[in-house]
Protein backbone atom coordinates (compact mmCIF):
# COMPACT_ATOMS: atom_id res chain seq x y z
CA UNK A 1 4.74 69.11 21.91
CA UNK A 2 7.46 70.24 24.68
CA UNK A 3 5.97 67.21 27.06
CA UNK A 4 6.03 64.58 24.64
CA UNK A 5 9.39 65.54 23.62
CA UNK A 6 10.42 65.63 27.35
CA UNK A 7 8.61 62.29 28.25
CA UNK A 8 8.69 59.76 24.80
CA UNK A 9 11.68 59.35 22.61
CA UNK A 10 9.65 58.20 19.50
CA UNK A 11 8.18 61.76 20.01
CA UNK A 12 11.31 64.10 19.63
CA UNK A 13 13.14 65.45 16.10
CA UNK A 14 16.08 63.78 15.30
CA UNK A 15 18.73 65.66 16.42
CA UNK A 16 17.19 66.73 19.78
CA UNK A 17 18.82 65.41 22.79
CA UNK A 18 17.16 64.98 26.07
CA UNK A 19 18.79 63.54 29.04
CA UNK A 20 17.15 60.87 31.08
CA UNK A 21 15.26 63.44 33.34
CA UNK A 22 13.55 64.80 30.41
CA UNK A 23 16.16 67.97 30.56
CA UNK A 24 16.59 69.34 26.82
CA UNK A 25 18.53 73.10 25.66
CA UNK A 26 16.28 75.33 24.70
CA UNK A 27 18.82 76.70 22.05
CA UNK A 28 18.56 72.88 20.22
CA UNK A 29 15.49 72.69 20.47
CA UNK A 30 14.55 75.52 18.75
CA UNK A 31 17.36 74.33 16.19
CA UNK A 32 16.08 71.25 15.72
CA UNK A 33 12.37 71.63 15.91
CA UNK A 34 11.17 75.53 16.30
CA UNK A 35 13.11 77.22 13.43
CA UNK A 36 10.52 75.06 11.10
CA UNK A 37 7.61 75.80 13.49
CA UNK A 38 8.58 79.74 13.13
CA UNK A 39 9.23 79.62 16.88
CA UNK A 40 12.80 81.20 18.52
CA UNK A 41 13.96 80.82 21.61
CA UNK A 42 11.55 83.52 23.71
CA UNK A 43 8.76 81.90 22.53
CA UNK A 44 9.54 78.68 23.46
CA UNK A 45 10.49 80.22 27.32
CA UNK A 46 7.10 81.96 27.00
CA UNK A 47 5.24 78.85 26.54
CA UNK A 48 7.22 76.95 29.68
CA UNK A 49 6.03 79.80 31.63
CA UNK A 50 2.62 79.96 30.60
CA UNK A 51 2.26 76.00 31.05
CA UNK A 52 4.24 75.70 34.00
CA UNK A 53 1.79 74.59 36.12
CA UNK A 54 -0.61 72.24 36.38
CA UNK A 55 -4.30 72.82 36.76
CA UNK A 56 -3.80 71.50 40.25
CA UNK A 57 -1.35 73.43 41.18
CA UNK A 58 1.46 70.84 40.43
CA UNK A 59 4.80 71.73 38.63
CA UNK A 60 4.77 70.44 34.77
CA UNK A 61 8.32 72.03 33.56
CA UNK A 62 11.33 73.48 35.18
CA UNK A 63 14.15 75.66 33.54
CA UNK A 64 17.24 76.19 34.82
CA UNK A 65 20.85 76.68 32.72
CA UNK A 66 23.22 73.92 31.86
CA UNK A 67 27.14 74.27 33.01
CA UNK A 68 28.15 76.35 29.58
CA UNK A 69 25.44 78.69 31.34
CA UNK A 70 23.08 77.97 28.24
CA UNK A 71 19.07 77.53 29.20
CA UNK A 72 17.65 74.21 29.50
CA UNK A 73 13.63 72.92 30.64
CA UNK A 74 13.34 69.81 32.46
CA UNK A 75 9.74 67.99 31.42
CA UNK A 76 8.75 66.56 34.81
CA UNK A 77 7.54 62.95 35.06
CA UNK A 78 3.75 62.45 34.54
CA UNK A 79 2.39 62.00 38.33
CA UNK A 80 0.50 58.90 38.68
CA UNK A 81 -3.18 58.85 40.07
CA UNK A 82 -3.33 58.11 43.59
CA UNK A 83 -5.03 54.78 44.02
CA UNK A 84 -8.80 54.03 44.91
């Protein structure tokens, strides 16, 4: 769910903000969208970590904290295929 929230607006719960580089808080998200899944804050960090990674080795989320020193993930863009 994280992804498509990061990467397709018609994907997200209203009320869940996400910048143009697919950055969102943690702490709305889990307002917005985890509270009603029965998932908190840790578990959504937990997850990031988990899935960080692609199976090739390539990064899929980052986290980092906003100015107000609150925690935020960044869905990375989906890498295109090299061609041939």
């Amino acid at each position: 769910a994280l992804v498509a929230f990061g990467r397709y607006p018609g994907h997200r719960p209203a009320g869940l903000h996400v910048d143009a580089l697919g950055t969102m808080r943690v702490s709305e998200l889990v307002r917005e969208w985890g509270r009603g899944q029965g998932v908190g804050e840790q578990d959504v960090l937990d997850a990031v970590r988990s899935h960080m990674f692609k199976e090739d080795g390539a990064l899929r989320f980052a986290i980092d904290s906003d100015r107000g020193g609150g925690i935020v993930v960044r869905v990375l863009p989906k890498r295109r295929a090299p061609p041939g």
